[in-house]
Protein backbone atom coordinates (compact mmCIF):
# COMPACT_ATOMS: atom_id res chain seq x y z
CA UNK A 1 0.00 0.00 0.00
CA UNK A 2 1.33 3.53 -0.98
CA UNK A 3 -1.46 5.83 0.24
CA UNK A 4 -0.88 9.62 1.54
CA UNK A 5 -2.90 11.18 4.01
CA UNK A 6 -2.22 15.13 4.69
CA UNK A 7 -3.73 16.28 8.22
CA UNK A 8 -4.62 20.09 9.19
CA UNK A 9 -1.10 21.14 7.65
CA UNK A 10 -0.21 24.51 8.01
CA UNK A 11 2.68 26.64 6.62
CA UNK A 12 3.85 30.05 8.10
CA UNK A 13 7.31 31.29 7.21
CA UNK A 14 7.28 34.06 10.15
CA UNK A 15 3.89 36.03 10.37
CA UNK A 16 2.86 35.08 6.64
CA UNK A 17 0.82 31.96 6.33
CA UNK A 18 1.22 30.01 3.50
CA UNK A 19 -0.97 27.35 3.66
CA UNK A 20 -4.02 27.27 6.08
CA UNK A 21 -5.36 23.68 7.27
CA UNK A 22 -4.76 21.34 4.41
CA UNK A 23 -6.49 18.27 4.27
CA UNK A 24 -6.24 15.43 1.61
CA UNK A 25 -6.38 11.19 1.31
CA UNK A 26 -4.99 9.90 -1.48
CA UNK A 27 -5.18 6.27 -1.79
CA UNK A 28 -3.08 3.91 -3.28
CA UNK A 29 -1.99 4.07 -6.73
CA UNK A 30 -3.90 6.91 -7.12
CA UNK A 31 -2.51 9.94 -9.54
CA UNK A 32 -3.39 13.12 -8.15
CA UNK A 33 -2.63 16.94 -9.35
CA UNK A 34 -2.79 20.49 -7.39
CA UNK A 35 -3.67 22.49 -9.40
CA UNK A 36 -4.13 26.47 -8.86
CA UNK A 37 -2.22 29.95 -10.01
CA UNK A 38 1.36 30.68 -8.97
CA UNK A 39 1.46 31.17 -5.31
CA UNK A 40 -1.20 29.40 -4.47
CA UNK A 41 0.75 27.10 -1.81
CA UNK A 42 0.83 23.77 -4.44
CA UNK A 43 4.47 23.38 -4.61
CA UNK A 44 5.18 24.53 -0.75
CA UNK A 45 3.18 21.70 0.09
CA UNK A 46 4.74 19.24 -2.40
CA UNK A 47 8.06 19.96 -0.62
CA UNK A 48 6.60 19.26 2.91
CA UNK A 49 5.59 15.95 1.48
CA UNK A 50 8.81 15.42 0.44
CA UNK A 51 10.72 16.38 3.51
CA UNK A 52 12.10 19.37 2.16
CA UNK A 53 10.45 22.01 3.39
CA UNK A 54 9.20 21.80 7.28
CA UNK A 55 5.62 21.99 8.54
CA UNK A 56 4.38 24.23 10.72
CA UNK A 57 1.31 22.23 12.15
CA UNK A 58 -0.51 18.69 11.27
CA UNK A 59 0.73 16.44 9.85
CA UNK A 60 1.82 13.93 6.78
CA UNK A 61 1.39 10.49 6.41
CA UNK A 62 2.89 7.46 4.48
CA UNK A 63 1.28 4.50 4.81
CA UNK A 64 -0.05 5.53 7.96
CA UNK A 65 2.89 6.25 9.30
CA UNK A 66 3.52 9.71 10.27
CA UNK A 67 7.03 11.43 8.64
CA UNK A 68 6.99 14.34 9.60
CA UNK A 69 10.32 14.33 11.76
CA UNK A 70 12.09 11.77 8.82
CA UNK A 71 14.60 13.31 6.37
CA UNK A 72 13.69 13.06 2.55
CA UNK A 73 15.71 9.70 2.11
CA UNK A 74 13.48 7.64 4.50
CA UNK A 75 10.32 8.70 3.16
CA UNK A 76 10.37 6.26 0.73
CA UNK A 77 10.01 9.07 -2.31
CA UNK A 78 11.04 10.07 -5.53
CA UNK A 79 10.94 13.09 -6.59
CA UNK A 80 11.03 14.96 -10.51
CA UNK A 81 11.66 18.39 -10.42
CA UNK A 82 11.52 21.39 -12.86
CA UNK A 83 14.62 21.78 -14.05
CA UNK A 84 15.85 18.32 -14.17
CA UNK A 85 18.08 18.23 -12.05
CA UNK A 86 20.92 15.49 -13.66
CA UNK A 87 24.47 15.38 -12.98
CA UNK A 88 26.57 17.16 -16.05
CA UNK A 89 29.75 15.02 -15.72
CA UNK A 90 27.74 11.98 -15.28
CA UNK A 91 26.45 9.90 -18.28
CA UNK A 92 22.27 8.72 -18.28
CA UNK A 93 23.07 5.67 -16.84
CA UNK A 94 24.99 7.09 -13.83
CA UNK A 95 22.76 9.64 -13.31
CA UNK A 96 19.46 7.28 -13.17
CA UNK A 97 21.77 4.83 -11.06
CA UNK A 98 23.31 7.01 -8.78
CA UNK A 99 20.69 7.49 -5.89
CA UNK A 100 20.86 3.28 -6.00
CA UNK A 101 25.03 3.61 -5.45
CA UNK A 102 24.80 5.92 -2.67
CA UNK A 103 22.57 3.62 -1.00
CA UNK A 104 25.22 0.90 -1.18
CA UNK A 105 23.33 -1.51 -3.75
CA UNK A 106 25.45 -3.74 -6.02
CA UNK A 107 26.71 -2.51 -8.88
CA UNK A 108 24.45 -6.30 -10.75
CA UNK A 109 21.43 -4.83 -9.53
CA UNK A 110 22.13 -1.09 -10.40
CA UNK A 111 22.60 -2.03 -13.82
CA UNK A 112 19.35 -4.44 -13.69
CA UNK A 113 17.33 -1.85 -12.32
CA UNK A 114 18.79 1.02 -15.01
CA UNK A 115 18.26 -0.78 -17.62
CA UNK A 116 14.63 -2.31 -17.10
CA UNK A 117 13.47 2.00 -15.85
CA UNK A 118 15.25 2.56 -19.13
CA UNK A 119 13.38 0.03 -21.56
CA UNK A 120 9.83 1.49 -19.89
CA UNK A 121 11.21 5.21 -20.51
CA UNK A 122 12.88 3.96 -24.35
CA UNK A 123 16.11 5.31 -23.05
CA UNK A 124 18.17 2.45 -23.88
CA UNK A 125 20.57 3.87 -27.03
CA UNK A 126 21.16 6.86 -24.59
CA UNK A 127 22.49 5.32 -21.23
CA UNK A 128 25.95 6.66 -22.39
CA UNK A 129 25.33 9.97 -23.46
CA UNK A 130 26.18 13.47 -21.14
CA UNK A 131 22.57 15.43 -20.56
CA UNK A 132 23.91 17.79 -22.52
CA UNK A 133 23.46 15.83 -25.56
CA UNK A 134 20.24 14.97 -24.94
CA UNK A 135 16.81 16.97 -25.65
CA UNK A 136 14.53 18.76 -22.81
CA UNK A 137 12.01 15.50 -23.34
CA UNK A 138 14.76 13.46 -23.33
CA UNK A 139 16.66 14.76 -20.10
CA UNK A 140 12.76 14.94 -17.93
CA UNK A 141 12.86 11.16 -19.13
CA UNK A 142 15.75 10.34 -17.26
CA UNK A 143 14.61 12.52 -14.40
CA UNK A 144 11.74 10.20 -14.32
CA UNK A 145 14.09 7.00 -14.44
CA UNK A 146 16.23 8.19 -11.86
CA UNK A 147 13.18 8.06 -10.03
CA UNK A 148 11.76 4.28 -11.22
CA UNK A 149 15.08 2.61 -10.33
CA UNK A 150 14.38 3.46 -6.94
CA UNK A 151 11.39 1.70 -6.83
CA UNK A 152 9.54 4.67 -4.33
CA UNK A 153 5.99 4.31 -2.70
CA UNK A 154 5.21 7.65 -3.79
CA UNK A 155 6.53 9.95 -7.53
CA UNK A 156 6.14 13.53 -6.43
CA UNK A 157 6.65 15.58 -9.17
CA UNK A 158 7.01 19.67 -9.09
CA UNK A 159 5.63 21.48 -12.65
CA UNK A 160 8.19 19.46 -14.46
CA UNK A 161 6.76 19.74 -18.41
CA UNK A 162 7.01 23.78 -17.81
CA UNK A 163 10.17 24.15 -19.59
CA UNK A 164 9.37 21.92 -22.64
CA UNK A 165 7.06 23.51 -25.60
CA UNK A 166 3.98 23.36 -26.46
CA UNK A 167 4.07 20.18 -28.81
CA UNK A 168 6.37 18.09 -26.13
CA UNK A 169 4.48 18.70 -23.31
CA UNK A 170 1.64 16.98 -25.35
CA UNK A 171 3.44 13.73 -26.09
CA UNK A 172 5.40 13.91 -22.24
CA UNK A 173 1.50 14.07 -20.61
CA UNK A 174 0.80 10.96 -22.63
CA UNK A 175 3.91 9.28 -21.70
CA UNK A 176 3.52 10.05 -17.99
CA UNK A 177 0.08 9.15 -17.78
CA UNK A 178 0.96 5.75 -19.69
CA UNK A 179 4.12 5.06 -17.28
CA UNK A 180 1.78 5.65 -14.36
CA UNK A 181 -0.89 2.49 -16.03
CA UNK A 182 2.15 0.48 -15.95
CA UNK A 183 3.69 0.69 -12.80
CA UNK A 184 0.50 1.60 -10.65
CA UNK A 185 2.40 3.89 -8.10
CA UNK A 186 1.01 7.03 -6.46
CA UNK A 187 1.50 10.17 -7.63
CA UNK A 188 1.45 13.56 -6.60
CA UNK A 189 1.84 15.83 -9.06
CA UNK A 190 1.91 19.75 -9.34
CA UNK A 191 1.07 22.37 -12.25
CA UNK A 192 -0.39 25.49 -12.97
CA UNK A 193 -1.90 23.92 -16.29
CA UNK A 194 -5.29 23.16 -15.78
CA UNK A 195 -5.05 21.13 -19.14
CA UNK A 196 -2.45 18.62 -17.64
CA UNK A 197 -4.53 18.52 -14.63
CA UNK A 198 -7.59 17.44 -16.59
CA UNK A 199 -6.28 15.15 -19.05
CA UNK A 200 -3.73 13.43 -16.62
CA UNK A 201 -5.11 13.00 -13.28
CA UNK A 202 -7.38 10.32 -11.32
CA UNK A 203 -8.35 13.50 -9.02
CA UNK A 204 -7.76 16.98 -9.15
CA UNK A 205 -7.08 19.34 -5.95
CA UNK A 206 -7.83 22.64 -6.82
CA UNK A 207 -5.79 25.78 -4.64
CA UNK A 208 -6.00 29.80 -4.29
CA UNK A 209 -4.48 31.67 -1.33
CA UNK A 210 -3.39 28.35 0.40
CA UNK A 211 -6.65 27.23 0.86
CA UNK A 212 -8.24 23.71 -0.91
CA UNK A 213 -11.28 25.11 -3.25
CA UNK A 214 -12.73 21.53 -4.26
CA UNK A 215 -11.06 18.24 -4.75
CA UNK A 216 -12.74 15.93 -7.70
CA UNK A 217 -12.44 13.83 -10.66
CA UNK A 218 -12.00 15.94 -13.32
CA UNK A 219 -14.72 15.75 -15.16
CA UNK A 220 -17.11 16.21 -11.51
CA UNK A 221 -14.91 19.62 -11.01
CA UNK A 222 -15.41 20.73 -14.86
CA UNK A 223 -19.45 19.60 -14.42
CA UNK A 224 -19.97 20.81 -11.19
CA UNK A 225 -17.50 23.48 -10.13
CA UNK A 226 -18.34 24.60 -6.48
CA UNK A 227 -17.52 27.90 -6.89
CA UNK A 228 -16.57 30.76 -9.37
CA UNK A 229 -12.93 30.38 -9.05
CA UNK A 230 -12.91 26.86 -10.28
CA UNK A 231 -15.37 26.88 -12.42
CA UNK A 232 -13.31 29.71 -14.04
CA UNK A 233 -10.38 28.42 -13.72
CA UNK A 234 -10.70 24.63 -15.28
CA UNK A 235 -11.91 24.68 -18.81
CA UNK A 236 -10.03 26.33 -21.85
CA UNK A 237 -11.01 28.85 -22.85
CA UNK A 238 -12.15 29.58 -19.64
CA UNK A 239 -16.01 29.81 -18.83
CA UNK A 240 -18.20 33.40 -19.30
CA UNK A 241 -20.11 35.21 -17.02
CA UNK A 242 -23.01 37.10 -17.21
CA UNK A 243 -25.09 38.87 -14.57
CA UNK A 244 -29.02 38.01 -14.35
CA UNK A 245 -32.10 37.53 -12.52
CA UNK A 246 -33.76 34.30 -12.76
CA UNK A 247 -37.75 33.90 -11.91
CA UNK A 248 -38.88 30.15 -11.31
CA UNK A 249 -42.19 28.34 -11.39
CA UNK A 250 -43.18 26.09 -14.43
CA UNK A 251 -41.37 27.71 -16.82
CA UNK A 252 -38.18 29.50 -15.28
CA UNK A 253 -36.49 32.31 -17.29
CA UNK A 254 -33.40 34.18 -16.69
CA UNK A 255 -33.10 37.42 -17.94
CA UNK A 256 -29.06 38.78 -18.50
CA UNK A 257 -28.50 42.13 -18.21
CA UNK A 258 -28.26 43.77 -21.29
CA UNK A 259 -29.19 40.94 -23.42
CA UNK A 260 -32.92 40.19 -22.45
CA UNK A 261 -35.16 36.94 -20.99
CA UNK A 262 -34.44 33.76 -21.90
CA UNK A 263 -35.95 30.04 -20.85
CA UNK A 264 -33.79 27.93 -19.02
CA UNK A 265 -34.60 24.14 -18.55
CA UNK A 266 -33.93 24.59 -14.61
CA UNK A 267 -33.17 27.02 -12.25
CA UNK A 268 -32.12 27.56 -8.45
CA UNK A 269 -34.78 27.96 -6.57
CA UNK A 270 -33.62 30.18 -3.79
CA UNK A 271 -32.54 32.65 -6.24
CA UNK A 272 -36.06 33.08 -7.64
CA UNK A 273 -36.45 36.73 -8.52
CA UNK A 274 -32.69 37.32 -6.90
CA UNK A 275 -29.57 38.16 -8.88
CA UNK A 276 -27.38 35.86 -9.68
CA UNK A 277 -24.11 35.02 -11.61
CA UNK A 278 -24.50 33.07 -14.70
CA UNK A 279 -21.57 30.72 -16.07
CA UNK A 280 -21.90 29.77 -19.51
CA UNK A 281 -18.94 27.67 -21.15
CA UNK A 282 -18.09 28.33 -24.79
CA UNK A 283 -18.66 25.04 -26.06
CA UNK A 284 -22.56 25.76 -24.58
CA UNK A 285 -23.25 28.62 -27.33
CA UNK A 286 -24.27 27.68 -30.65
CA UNK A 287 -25.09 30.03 -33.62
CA UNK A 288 -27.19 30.14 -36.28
CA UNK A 289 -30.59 29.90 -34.56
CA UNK A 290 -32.87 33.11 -36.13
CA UNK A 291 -35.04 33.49 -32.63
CA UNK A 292 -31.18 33.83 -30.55
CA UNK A 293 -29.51 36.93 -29.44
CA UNK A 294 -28.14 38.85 -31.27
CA UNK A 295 -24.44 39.40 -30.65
CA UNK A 296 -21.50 41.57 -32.73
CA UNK A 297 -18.45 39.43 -33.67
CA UNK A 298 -15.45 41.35 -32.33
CA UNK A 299 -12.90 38.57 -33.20
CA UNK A 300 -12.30 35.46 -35.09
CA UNK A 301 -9.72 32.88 -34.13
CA UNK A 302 -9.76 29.56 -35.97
CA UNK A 303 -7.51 26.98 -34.84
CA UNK A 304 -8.26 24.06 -37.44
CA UNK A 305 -10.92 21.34 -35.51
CA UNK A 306 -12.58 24.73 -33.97
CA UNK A 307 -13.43 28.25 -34.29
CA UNK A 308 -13.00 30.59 -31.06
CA UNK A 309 -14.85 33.68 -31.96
CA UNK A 310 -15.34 36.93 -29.23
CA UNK A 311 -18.87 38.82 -29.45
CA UNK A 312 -20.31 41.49 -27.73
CA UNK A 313 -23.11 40.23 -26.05
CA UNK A 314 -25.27 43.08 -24.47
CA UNK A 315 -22.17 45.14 -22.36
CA UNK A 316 -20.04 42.13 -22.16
CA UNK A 317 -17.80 40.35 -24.17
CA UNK A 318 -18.07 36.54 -24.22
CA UNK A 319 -16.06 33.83 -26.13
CA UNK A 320 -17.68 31.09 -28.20
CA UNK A 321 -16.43 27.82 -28.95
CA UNK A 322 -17.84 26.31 -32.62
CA UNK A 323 -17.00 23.23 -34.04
CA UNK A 324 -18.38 23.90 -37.44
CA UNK A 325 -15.63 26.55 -39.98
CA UNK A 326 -17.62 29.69 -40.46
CA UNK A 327 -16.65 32.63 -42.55
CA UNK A 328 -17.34 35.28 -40.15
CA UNK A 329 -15.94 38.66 -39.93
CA UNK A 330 -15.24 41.12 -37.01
CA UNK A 331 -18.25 43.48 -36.81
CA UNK A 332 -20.53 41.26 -38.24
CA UNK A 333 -24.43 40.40 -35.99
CA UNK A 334 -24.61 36.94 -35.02
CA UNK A 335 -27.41 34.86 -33.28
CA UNK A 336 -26.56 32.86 -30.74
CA UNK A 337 -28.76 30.44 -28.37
CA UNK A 338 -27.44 28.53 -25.00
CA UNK A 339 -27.75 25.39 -24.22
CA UNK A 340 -29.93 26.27 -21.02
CA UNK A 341 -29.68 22.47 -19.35
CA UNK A 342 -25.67 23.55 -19.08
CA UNK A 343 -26.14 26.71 -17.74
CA UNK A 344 -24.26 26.76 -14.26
CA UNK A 345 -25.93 29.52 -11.65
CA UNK A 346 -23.28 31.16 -8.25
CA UNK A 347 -24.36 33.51 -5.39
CA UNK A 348 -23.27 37.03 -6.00
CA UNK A 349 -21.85 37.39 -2.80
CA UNK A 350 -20.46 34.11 -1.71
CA UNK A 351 -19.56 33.34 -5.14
CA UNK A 352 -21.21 29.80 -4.37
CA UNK A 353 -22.34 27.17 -6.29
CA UNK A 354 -26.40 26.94 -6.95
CA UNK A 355 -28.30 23.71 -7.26
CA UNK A 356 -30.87 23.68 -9.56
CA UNK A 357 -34.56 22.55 -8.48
């Protein structure tokens, strides 16, 4: 068993706390990802998991064993950082072997253990090479085998696709996600890329101002966002909001400011005749229909399998997602309709989620 259970942990670094009561079980095998904007606390807390960085309160458990007085090397983890981290004299085999050497383990098994971390990772016509021969994909892939030949209960890993581009963080999320099917070890794993979050993880742990927001599956967090913040935050491009009223009964309507009344399929019921914030995700607005709203184009971005398009919608400016190529131009009236049943409803104040009736 490799599961990870984080008590009431708090982080203060003199009169500025950093994190405030953090409290998550993750069970064995499981992959989970925090997930929130820069200073959020994610990575503090990776490093108190790790040992390298101390706590201030609660506490962190491995296997229900309680580490928070053990150095990094007898917590039983591995850990993949940003920027590598590989030794420049020392060829890809030494460096994925050395953690193994220091630890006094013969130099048969090193070898074994290299080479078997190095046919999962495809490594093998590299184990002699410096890293500075190597690629940015290929030196985070013997990051991550310096890490499998030590055979840890837990793979923490801190933002480490951040300095590849665009196209090899792609295949590197695939490859991650596949190495964690294979070897069924717990992960924790930390980015501010909501996409990585949502296409990699078994459960997502969503931070602002070192406080937990929701934790989820990812597609319960996209679906059901408790809040504004993650609702806004997971989802790309990121979910619009409009301000309305809605008025229930039989046949509940929402009327946006600026725009006019609409029917909605359901509606919160303790925000009948109250205002409310409306979330509508881009995906959720079709055009075309001759009874929608009309809306002005104000920019066109297509991007091959879609079409992103900006429009003025009464005062505010929303963003559209379209599957279908239309030849639209900026200034030109649209009409566009929203699929109502999709329609997510917050509090004003509290920013809170609403549950339809």
């Amino acid at each position: 068993m490799s599961t990870v259970q984080i008590r009431d942990v708090r982080k203060s670094f003199g009169a500025y706390a950093v994190l405030h009561g953090i409290d998550i079980d993750i069970a064995d095998g499981e992959f989970v990802i925090l997930v929130g904007p820069s200073g959020c606390g994610k990575s503090t807390l990776l490093r108190m998991v790790a040992g390298l960085e101390s706590i201030t309160s609660g506490t962190v458990s491995i296997d229900g064993r309680v580490v928070n007085g053990l150095e990094p090397k007898d917590r039983d983890i591995a850990m993949v950082f940003q920027n590598y981290a590989l030794y420049p004299q020392m060829t890809v085999a030494q460096n994925m072997g050395f953690a193994l050497e220091l630890a006094g383990a013969k130099r048969e098994e090193i070898k074994s253990k290299v080479d078997k971390a190095a046919g999962i990772l495809g490594l093998e016509p590299l184990l002699q090479r410096k890293p500075a021969q190597l690629s940015g994909g290929q030196r985070q892939r013997v990051a991550m085998g310096r890490a499998i030949v030590r055979d840890p209960k837990v793979f923490l890993f801190d933002e480490p696709l951040s300095n590849l581009d665009a196209k090899l963080r792609v295949k590197m999320r695939a490859e991650i996600k596949a190495l964690h099917q294979r070897l069924k070890t717990t992960i924790i794993y930390v980015t501010h890329d909501q996409i990585e979050a949502m296409t990699m993880a078994d459960k997502i742990v969503v931070m602002q101002g070192g406080h937990i927001e929701q934790i989820g599956s990812p597609l319960d967090l996209y679906d059901n966002p408790r809040n504004v913040f993650v609702a806004g935050f997971l989802g790309s491009p990121a979910m619009n909001f409009l301000e309305g009223v809605v008025t229930g009964g039989d046949m509940p309507t929402l009327q946006l400011e600026g725009v006019g009344r609409i029917p909605v399929s359901m509606a919160p019921s303790r925000a009948d005749g109250e205002p409310v914030m409306v979330g509508i995700r881009p995906e959720d607005i079709r055009l075309g229909d001759p009874d929608g709203i009309a809306a002005q184009v104000l920019v066109v971005e297509p991007t091959g399998s879609e079409t992103h398009l900006v429009v003025q919608l009464g005062s505010q400016e929303i963003t559209c997602v379209l599957r279908e190529r239309m030849m639209l131009v900026p200034g030109e009236t649209v009409r566009l309709s929203l699929r109502s049943e999709n329609i997510h409803f917050f509090d004003r104040t509290s920013q809170l989620r609403l549950e339809k009736a």
